[in-house]
Protein backbone atom coordinates (compact mmCIF):
# COMPACT_ATOMS: atom_id res chain seq x y z
CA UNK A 1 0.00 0.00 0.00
CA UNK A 2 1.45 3.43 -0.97
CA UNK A 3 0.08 6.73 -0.19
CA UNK A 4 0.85 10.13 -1.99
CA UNK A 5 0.08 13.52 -0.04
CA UNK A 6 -0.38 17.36 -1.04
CA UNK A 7 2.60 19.05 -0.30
CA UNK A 8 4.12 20.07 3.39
CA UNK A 9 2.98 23.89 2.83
CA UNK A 10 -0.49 22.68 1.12
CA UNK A 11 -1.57 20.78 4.36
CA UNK A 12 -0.47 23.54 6.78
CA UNK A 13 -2.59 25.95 5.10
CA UNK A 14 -5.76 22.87 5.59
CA UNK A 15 -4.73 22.47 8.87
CA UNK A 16 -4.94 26.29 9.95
CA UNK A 17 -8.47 26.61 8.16
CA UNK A 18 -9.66 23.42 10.20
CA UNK A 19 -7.54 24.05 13.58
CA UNK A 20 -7.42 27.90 13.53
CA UNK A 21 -6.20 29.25 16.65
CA UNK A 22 -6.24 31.80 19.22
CA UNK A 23 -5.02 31.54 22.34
CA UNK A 24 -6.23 28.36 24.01
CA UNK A 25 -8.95 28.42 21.46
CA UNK A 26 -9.66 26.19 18.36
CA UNK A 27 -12.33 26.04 15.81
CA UNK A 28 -12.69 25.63 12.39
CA UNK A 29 -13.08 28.58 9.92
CA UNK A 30 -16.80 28.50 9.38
CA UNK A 31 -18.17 27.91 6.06
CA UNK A 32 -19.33 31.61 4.12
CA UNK A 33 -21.79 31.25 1.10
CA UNK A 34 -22.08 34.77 -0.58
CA UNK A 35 -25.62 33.58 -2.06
CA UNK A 36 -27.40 33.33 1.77
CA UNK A 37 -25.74 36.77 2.49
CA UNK A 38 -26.25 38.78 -0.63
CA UNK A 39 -22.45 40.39 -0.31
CA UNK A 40 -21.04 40.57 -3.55
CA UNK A 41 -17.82 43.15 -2.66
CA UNK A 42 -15.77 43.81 0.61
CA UNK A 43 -13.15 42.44 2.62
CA UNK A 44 -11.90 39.10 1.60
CA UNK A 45 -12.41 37.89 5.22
CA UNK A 46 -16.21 39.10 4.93
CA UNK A 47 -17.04 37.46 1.10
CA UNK A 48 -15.98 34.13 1.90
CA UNK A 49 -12.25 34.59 0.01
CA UNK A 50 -9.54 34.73 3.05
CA UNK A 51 -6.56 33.60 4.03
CA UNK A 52 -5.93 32.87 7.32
CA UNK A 53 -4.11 35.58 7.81
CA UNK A 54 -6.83 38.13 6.75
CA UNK A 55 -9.49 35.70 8.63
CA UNK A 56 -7.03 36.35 11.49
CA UNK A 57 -6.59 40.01 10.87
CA UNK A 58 -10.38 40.76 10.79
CA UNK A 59 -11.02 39.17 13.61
CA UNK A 60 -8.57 41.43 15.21
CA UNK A 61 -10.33 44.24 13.93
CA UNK A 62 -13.68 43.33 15.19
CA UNK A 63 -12.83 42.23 18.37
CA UNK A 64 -11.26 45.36 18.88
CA UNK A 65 -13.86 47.58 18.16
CA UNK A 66 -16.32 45.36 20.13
CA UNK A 67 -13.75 45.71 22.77
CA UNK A 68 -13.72 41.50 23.51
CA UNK A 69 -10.02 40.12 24.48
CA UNK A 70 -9.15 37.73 22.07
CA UNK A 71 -7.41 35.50 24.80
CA UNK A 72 -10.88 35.20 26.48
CA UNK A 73 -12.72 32.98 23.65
CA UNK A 74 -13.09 29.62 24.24
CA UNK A 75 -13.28 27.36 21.41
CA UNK A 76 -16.95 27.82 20.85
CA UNK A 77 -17.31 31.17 21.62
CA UNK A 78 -14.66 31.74 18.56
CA UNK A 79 -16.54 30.25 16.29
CA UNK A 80 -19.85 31.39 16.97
CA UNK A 81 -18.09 35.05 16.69
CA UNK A 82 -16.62 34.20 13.23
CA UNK A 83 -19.86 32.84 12.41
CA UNK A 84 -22.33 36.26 13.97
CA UNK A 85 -19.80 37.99 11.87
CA UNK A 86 -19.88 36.67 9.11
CA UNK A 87 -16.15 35.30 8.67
CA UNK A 88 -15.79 32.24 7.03
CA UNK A 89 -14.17 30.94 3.59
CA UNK A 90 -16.42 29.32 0.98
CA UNK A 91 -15.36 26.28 -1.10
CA UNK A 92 -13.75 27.78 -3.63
CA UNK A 93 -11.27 30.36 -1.60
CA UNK A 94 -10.53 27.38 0.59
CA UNK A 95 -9.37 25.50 -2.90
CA UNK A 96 -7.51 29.09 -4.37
CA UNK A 97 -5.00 29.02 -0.77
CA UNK A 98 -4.67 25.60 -0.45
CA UNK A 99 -3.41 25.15 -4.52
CA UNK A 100 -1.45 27.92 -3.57
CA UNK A 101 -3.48 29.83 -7.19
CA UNK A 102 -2.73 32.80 -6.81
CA UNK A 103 0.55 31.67 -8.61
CA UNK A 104 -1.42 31.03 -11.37
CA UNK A 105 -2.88 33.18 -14.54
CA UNK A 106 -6.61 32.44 -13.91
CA UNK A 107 -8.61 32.96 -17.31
CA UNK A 108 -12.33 34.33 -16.44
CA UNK A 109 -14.61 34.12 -18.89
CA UNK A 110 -15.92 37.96 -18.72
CA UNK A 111 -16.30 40.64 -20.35
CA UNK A 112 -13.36 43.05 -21.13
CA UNK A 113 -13.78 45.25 -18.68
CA UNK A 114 -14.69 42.38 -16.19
CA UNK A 115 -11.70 40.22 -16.80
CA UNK A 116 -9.32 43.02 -16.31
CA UNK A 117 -11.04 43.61 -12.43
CA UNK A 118 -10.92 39.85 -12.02
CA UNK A 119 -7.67 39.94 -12.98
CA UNK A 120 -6.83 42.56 -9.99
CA UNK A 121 -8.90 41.15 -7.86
CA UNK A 122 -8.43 37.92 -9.09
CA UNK A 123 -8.95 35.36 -5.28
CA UNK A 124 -12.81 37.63 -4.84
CA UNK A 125 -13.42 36.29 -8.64
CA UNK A 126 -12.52 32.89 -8.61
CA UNK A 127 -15.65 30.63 -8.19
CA UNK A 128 -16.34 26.85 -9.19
CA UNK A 129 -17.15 27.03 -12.51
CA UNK A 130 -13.69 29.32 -13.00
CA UNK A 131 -12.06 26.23 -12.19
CA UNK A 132 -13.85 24.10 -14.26
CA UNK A 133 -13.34 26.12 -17.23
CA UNK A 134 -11.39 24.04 -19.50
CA UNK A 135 -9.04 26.95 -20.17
CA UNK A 136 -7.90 26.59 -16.47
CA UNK A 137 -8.17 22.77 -16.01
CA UNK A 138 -9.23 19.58 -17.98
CA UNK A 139 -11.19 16.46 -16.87
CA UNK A 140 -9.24 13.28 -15.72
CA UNK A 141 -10.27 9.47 -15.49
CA UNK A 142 -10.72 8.36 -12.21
CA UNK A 143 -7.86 5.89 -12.76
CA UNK A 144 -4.66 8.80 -12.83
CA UNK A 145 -6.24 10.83 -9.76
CA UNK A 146 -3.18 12.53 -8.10
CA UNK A 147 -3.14 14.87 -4.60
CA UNK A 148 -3.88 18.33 -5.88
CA UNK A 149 -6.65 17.32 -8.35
CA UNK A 150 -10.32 18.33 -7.44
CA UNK A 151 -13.83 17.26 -7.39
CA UNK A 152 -16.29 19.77 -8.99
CA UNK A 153 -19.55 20.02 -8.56
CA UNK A 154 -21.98 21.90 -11.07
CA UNK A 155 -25.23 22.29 -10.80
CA UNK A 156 -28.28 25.67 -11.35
CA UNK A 157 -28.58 26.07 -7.45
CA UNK A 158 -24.94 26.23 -5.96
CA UNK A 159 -21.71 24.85 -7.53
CA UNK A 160 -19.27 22.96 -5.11
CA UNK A 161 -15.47 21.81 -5.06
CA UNK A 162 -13.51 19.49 -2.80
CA UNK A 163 -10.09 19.00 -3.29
CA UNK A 164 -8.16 15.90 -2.92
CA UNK A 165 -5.41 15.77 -0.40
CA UNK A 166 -4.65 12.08 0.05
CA UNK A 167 -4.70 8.89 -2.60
CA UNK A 168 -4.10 5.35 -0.90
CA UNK A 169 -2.66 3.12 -3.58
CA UNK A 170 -2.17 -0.83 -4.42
CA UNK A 171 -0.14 -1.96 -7.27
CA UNK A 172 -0.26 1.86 -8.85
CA UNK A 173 -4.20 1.96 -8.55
CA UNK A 174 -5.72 4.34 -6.70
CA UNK A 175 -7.70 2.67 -3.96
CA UNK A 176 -9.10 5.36 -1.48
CA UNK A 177 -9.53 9.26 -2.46
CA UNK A 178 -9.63 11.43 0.53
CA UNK A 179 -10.72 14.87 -0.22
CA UNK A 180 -11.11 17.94 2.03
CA UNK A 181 -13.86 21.01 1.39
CA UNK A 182 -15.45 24.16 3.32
CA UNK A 183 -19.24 23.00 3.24
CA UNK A 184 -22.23 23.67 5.57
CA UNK A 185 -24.05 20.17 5.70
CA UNK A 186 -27.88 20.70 6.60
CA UNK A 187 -27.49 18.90 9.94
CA UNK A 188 -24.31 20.96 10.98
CA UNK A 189 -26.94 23.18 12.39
CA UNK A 190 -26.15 27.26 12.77
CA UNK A 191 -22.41 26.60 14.09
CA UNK A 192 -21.16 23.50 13.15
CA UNK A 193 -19.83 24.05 9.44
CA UNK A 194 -16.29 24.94 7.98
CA UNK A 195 -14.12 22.42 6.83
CA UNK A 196 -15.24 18.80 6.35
CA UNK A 197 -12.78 15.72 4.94
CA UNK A 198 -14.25 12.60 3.74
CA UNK A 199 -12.85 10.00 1.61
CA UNK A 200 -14.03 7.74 -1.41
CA UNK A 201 -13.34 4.22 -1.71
CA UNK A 202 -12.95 3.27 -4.94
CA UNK A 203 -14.80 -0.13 -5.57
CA UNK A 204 -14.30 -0.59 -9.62
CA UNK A 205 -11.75 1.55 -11.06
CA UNK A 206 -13.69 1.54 -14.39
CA UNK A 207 -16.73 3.12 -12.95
CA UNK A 208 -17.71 6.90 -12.16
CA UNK A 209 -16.64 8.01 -9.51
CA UNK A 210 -20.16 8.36 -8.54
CA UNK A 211 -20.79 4.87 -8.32
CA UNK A 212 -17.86 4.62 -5.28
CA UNK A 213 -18.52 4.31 -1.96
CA UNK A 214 -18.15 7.46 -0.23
CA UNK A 215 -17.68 8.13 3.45
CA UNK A 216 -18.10 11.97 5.16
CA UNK A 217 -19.11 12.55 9.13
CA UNK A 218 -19.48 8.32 9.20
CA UNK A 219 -21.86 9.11 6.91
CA UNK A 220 -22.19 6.39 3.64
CA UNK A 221 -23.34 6.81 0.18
CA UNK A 222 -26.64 8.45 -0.17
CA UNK A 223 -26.75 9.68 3.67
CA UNK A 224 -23.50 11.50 2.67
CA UNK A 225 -24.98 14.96 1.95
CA UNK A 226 -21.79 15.74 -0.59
CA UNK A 227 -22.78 12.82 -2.33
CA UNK A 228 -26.24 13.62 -2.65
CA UNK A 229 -24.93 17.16 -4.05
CA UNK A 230 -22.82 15.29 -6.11
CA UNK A 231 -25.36 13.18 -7.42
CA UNK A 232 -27.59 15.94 -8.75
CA UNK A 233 -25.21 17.97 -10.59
CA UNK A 234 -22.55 17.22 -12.89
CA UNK A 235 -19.47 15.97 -11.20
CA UNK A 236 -16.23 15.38 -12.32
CA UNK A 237 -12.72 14.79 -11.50
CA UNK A 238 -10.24 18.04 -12.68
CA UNK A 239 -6.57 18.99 -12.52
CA UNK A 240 -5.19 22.37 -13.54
CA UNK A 241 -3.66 23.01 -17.06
């Protein structure tokens, strides 16, 4: 059995979305969705497109107009303050810092004057379908999945992306995909979202990856709410050009 990982810098930026930290306090960055908030523009913290650092940094701010010592939260009372303030990262900002894309030349499919602001402002522009576009990635078989490759998810209500961190191999074929996203499940109730890993056993390497058997909060196949997503939209496997 061989394993292949994202690289050292990749999973410290997933670990301080998932474990963020201050003082004796540790929650995970909630999730943001700019279509529940109607915020289009601002802060990257505040739109669902921040690093940790900015998360970090905003959360300075607030607390310090609100005049709350950030060595007094405890683990829940940080996230339900990220969460009342609407701080969080969204699916595809957690994917732009942990691909480390902002080394890349995006293409956006805009307008003239559009692309040039996306260009400027290119992290607060990148959603899903820039991702998918085939002019920024291309599809893959399920059979050469590598760490760094994503899963996206396309449908008319709200695109989605997880990216894969982890492949378990035998004899050179992938065996188990384990993939890490920001997502609010229904049942994670008003505090419980932000980053979520899962993993997707791969039963017949000449099927969809679809038909796998995927596992997220012990939850299997059609109770998995990603795969239910999944399963409504069109999904595939991507890796950037």
């Amino acid at each position: 059995m061989n394993t292949k990982i994202l690289s050292e810098s990749a999973l410290n930026i997933i670990d301080q979305y998932k474990n963020f930290k201050i003082g004796n306090a540790i929650c995970s960055i909630p999730y943001f969705n700019n279509k529940t908030t109607a915020r289009r523009a601002g802060l990257r913290a505040e739109i669902g497109k921040g690093s940790p650092k900015d998360i970090f940094e905003e959360l300075r701010q607030k607390t310090f107009e609100q005049k709350i010592d950030l060595e007094s939260f405890t683990s829940e009372s940080l996230k339900k303050f990220l969460v009342d303030n609407n701080i969080g990262i969204d699916c595809s900002g957690f994917t732009y810092y942990v691909l480390d894309l902002a080394k890349k030349n995006l293409y956006f499919d805009k307008g003239f004057i559009q692309k040039i602001k996306a260009k400027i402002r290119q992290v607060e522009n990148t959603d899903v379908k820039t991702l998918a576009h085939n002019k920024n990635s291309n599809t893959i078989p399920i059979s050469e999945i590598q760490p760094g490759d994503f899963i996206t998810i396309i449908n008319n209500e709200r695109d989605h992306i997880l990216v894969i961190h982890q492949i378990e191999y035998q004899n050179f074929i992938p065996t188990t995909i384990h993939y890490v996203h920001a997502i609010a499940w229904p049942t994670d109730g008003e505090y419980g979202h932000g980053i979520h890993e899962g993993k997707i056993e791969i039963l017949d390497i000449n099927k969809n990856i679809l038909e796998q058997k995927w596992i997220e909060n012990n939850m299997i196949n059609n109770e998995n709410y990603t795969l239910a997503k999944a399963n409504k939209s069109v999904t595939e496997i991507r890796r950037l050009n």
